[in-house]
Each structure stands twice: as C-alpha cells, then as structure tokens.
PDB file of N, CA and C in Angstrom:
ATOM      1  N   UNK A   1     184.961 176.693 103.134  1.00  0.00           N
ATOM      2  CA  UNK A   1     183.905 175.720 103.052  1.00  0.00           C
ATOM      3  C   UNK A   1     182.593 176.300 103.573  1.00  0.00           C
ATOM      4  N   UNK A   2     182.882 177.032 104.343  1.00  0.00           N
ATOM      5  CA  UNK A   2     181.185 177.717 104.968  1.00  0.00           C
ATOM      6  C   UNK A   2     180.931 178.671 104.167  1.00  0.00           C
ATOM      7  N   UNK A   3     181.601 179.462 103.417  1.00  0.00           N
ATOM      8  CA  UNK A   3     181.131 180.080 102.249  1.00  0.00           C
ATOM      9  C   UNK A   3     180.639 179.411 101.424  1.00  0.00           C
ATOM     10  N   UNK A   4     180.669 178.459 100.875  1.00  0.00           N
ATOM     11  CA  UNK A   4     180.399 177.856  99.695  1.00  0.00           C
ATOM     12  C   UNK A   4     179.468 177.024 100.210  1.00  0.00           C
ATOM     13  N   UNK A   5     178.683 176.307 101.338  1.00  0.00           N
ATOM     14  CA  UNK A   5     177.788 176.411 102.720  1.00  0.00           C
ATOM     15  C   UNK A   5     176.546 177.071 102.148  1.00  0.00           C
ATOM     16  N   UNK A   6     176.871 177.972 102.702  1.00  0.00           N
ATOM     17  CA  UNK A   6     176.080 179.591 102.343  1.00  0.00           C
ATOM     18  C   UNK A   6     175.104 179.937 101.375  1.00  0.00           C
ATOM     19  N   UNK A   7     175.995 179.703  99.878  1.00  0.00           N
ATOM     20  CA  UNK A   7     176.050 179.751  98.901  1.00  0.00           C
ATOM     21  C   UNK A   7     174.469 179.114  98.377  1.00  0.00           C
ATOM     22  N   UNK A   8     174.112 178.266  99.038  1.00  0.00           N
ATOM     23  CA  UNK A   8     173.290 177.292  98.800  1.00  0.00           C
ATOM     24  C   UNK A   8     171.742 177.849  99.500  1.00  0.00           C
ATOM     25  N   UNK A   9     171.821 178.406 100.097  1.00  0.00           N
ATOM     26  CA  UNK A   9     170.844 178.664 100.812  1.00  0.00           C
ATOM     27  C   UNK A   9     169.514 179.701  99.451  1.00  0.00           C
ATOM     28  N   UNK A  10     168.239 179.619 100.108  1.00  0.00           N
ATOM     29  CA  UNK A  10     167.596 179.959  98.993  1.00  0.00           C
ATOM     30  C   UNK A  10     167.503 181.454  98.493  1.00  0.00           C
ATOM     31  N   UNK A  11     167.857 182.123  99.624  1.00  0.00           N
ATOM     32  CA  UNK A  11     168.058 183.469  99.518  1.00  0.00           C
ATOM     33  C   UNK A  11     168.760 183.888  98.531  1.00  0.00           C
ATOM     34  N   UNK A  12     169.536 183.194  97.974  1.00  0.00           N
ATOM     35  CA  UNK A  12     170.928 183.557  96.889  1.00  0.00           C
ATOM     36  C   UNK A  12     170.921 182.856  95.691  1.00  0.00           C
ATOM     37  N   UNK A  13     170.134 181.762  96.017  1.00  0.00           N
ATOM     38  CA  UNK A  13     169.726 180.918  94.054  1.00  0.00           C
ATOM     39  C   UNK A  13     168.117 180.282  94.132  1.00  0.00           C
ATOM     40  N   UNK A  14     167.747 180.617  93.347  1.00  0.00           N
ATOM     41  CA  UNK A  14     166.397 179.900  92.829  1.00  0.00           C
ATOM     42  C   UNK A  14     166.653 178.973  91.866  1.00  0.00           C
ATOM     43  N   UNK A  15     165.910 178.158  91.939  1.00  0.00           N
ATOM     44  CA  UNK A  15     165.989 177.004  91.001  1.00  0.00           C
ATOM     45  C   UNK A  15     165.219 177.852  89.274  1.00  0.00           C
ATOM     46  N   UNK A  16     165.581 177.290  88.669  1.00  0.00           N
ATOM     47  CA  UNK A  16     165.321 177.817  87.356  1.00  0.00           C
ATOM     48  C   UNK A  16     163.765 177.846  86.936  1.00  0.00           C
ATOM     49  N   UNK A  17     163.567 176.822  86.964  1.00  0.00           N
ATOM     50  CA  UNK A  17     161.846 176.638  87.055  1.00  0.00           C
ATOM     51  C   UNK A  17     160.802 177.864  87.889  1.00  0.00           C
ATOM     52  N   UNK A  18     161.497 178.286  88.675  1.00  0.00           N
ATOM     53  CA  UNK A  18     160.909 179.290  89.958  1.00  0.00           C
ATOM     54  C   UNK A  18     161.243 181.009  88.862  1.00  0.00           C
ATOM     55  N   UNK A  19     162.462 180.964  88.343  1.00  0.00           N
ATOM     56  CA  UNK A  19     163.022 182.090  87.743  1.00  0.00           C
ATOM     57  C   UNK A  19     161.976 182.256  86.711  1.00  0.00           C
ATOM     58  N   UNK A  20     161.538 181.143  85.702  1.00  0.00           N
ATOM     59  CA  UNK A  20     160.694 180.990  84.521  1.00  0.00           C
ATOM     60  C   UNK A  20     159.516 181.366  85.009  1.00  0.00           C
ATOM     61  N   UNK A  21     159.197 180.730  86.110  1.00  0.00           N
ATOM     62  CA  UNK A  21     157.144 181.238  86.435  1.00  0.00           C
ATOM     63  C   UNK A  21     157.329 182.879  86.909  1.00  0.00           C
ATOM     64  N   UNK A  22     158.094 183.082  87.379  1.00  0.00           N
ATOM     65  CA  UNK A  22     158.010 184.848  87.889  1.00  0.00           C
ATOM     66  C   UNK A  22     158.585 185.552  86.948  1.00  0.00           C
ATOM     67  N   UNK A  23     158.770 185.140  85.906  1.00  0.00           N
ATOM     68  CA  UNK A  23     159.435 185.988  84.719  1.00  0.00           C
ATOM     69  C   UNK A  23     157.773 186.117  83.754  1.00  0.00           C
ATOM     70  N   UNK A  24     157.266 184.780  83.496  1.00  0.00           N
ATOM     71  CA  UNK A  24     156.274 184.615  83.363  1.00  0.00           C
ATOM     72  C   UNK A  24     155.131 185.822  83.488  1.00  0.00           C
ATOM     73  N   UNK A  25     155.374 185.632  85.183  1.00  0.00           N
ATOM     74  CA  UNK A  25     153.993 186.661  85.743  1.00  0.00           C
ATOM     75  C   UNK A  25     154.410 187.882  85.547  1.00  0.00           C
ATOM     76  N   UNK A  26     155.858 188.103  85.521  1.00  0.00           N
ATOM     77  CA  UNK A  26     156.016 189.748  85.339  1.00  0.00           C
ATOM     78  C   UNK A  26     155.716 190.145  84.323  1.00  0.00           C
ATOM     79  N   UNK A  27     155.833 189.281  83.132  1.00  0.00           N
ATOM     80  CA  UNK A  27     155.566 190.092  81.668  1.00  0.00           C
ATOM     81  C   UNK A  27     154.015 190.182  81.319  1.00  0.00           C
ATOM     82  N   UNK A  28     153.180 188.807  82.004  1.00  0.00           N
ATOM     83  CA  UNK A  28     151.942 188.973  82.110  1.00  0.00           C
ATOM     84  C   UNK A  28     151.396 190.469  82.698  1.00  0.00           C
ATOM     85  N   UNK A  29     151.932 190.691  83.912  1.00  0.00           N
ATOM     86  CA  UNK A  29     151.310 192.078  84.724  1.00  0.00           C
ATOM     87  C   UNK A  29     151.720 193.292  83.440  1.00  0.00           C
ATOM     88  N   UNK A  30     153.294 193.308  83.036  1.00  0.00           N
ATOM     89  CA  UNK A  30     153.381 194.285  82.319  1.00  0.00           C
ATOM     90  C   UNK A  30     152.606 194.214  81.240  1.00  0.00           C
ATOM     91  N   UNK A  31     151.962 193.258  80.790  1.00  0.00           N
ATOM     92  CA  UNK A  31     151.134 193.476  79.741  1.00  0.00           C
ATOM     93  C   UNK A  31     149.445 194.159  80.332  1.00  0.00           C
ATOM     94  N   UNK A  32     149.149 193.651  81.227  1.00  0.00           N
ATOM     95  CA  UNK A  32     148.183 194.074  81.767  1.00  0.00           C
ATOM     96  C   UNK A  32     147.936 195.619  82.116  1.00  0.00           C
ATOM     97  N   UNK A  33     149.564 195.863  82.745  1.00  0.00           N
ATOM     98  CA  UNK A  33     149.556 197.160  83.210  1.00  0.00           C
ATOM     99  C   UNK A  33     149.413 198.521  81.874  1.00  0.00           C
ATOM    100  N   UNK A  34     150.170 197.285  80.954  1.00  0.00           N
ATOM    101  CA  UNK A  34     150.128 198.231  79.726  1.00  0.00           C
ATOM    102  C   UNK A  34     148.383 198.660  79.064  1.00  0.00           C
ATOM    103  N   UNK A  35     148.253 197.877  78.767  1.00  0.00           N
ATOM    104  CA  UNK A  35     146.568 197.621  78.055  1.00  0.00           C
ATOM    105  C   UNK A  35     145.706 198.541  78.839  1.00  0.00           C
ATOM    106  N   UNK A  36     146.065 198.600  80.556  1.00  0.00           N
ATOM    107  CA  UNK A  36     145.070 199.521  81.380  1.00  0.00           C
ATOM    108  C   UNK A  36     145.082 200.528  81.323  1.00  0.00           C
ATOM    109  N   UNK A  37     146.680 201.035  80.552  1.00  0.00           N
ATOM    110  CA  UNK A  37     147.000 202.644  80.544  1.00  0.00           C
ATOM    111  C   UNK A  37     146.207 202.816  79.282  1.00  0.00           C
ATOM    112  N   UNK A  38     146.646 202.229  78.122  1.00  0.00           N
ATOM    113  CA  UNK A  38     145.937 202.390  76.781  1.00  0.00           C
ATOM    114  C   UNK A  38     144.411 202.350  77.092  1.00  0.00           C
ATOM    115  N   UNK A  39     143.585 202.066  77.708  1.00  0.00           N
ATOM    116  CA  UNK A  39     142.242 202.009  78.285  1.00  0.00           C
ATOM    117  C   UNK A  39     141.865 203.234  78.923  1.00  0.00           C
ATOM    118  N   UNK A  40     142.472 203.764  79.310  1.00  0.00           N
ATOM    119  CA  UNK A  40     142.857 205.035  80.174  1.00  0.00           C
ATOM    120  C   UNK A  40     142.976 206.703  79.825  1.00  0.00           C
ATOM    121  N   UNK A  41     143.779 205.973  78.133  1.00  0.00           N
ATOM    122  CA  UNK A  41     144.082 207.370  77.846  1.00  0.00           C
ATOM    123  C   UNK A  41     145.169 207.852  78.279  1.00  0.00           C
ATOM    124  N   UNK A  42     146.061 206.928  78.960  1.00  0.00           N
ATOM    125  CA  UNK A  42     147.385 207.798  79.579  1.00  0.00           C
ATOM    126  C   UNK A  42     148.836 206.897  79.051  1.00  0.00           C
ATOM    127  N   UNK A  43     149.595 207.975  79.917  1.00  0.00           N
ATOM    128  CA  UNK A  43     150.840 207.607  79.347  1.00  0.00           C
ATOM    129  C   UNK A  43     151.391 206.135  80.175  1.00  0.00           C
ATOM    130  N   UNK A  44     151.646 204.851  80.044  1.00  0.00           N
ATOM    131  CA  UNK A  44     152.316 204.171  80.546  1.00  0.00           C
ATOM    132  C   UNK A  44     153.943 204.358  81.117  1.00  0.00           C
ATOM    133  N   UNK A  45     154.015 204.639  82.654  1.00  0.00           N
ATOM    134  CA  UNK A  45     155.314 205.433  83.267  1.00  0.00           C
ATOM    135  C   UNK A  45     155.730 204.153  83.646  1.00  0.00           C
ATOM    136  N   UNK A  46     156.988 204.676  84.617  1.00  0.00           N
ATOM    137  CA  UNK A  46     157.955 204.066  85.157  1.00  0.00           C
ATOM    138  C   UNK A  46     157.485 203.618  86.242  1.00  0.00           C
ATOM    139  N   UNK A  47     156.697 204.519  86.586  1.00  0.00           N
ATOM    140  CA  UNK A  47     156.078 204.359  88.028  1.00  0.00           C
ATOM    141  C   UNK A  47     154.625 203.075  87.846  1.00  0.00           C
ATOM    142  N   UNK A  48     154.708 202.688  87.048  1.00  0.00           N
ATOM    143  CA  UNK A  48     153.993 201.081  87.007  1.00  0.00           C
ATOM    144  C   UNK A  48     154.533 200.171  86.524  1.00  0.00           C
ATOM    145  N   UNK A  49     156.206 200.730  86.611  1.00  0.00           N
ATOM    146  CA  UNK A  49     156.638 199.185  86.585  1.00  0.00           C
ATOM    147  C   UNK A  49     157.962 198.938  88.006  1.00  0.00           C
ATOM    148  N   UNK A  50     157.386 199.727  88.860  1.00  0.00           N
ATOM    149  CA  UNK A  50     158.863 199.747  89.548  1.00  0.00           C
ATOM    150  C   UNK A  50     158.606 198.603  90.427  1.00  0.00           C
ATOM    151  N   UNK A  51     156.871 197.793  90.679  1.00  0.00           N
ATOM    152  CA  UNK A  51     157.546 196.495  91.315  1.00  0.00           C
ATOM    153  C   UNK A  51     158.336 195.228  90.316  1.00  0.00           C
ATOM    154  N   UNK A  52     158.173 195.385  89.325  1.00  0.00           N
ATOM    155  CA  UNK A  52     158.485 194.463  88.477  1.00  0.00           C
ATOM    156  C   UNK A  52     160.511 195.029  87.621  1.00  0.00           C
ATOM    157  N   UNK A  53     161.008 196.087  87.722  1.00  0.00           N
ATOM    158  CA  UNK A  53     162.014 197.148  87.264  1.00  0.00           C
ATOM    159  C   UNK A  53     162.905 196.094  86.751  1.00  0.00           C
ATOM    160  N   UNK A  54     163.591 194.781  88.165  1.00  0.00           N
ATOM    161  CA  UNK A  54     164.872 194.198  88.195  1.00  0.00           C
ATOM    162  C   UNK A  54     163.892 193.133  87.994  1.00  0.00           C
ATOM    163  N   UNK A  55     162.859 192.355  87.196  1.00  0.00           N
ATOM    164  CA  UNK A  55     162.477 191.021  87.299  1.00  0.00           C
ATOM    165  C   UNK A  55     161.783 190.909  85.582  1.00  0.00           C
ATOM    166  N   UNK A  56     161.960 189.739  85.909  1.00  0.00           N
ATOM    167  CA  UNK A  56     161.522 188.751  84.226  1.00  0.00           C
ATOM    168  C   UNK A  56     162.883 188.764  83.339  1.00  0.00           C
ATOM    169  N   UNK A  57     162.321 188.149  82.546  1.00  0.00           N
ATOM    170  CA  UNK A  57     163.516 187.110  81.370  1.00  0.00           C
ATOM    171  C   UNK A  57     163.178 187.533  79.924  1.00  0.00           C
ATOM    172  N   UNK A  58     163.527 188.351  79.379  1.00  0.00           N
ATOM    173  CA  UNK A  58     164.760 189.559  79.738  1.00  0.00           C
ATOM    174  C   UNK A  58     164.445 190.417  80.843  1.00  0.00           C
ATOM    175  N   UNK A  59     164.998 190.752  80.994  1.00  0.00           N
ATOM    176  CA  UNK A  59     164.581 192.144  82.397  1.00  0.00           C
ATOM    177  C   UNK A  59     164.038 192.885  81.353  1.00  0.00           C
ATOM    178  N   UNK A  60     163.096 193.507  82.276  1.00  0.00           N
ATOM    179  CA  UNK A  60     162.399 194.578  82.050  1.00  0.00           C
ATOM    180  C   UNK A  60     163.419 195.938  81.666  1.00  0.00           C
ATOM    181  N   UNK A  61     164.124 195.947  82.723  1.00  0.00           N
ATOM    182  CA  UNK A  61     164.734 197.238  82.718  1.00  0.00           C
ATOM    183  C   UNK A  61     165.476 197.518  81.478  1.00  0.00           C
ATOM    184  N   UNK A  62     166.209 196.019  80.922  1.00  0.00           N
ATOM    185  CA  UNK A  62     167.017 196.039  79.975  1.00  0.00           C
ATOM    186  C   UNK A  62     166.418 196.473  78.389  1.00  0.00           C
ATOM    187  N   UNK A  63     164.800 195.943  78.525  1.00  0.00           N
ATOM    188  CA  UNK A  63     164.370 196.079  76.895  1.00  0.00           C
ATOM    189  C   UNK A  63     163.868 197.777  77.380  1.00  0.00           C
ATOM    190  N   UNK A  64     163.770 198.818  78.443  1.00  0.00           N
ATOM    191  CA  UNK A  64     163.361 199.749  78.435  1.00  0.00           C
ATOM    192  C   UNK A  64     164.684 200.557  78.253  1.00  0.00           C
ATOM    193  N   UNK A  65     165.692 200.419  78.255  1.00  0.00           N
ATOM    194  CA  UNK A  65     166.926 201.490  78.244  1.00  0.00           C
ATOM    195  C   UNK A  65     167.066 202.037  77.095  1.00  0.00           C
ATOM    196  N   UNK A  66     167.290 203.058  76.696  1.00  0.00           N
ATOM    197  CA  UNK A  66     167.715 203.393  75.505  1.00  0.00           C
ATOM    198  C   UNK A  66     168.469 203.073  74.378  1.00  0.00           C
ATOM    199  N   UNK A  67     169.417 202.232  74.448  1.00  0.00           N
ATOM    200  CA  UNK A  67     170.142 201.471  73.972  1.00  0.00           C
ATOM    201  C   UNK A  67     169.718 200.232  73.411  1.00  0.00           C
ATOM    202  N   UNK A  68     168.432 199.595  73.872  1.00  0.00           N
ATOM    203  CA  UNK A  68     168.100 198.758  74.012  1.00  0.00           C
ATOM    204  C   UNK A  68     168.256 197.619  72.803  1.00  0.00           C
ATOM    205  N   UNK A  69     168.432 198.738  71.617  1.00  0.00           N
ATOM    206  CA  UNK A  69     168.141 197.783  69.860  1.00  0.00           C
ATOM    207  C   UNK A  69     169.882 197.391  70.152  1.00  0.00           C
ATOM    208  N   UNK A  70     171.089 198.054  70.568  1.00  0.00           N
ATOM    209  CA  UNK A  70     172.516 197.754  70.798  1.00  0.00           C
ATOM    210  C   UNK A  70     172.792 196.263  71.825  1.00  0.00           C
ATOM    211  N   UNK A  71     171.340 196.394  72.701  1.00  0.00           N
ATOM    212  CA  UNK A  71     171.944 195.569  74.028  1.00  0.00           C
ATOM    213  C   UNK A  71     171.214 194.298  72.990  1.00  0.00           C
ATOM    214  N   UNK A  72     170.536 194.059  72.013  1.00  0.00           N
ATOM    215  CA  UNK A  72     169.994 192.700  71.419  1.00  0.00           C
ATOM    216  C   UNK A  72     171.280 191.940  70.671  1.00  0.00           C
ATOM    217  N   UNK A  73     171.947 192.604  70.175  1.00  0.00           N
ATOM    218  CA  UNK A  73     173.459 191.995  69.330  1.00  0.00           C
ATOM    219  C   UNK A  73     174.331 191.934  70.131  1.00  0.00           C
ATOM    220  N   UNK A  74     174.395 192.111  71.348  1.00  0.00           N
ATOM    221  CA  UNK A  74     175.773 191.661  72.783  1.00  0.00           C
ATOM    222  C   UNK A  74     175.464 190.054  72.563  1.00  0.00           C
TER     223      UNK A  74
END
C-alpha cells in the first residue's frame, strides 16, 4: 500500500495536460533551434538538442534515430 502511496506523488506522473504544453514548447524550441542553424549557415547537431533529447510527443529522440521511417508502422 505505501508503494502504490508513492506512486502518486508528482515526481513520477504528470497530468496529461502538463505532458501536452512541454511537448508543445519542445517542438516549438526545436523549431527555433532549427531555423537559427539554417540562418547561420551551419549544421544543426545533437548538441542543440540535448536539453530537449528525452522530451515532446513524439520524442525527439525517436523521430531522430535511424530507423525512424520502421519505428512509424510499430
């Protein structure tokens, strides 16, 4: 019972609404971040997206893997 207690606390679930606005802002920044490199002249790396890597809806990480056209038909 104190596990499942626990469970609840905010550290371990966000409400969905909270998941949607920061999925939101992440794809916003990655778009931003993108457009600044193209402005730039440079290559858009990894290394401007590593605060965002594990966040947004889809993950980021997932549409960047190589596989990525395989992981759309799972």
């Amino acid at each position: 019972m104190h596990f499942c207690a626990g469970m609840t606390d905010d550290r371990y679930l966000q409400p969905w609404e909270a998941e949607f606005l920061d999925s939101a802002h992440v794809w916003s920044e990655y778009s931003m971040k993108q457009k600044e490199a193209n402005a730039q002249n440079r290559r858009f790396t990894l290394e401007d997206l590593e605060d965002s890597w594990d966040r947004g809806i889809p993950l980021i990480n997932t549409l960047l893997q190589k596989d990525h056209h395989t992981l759309a038909y799972d």
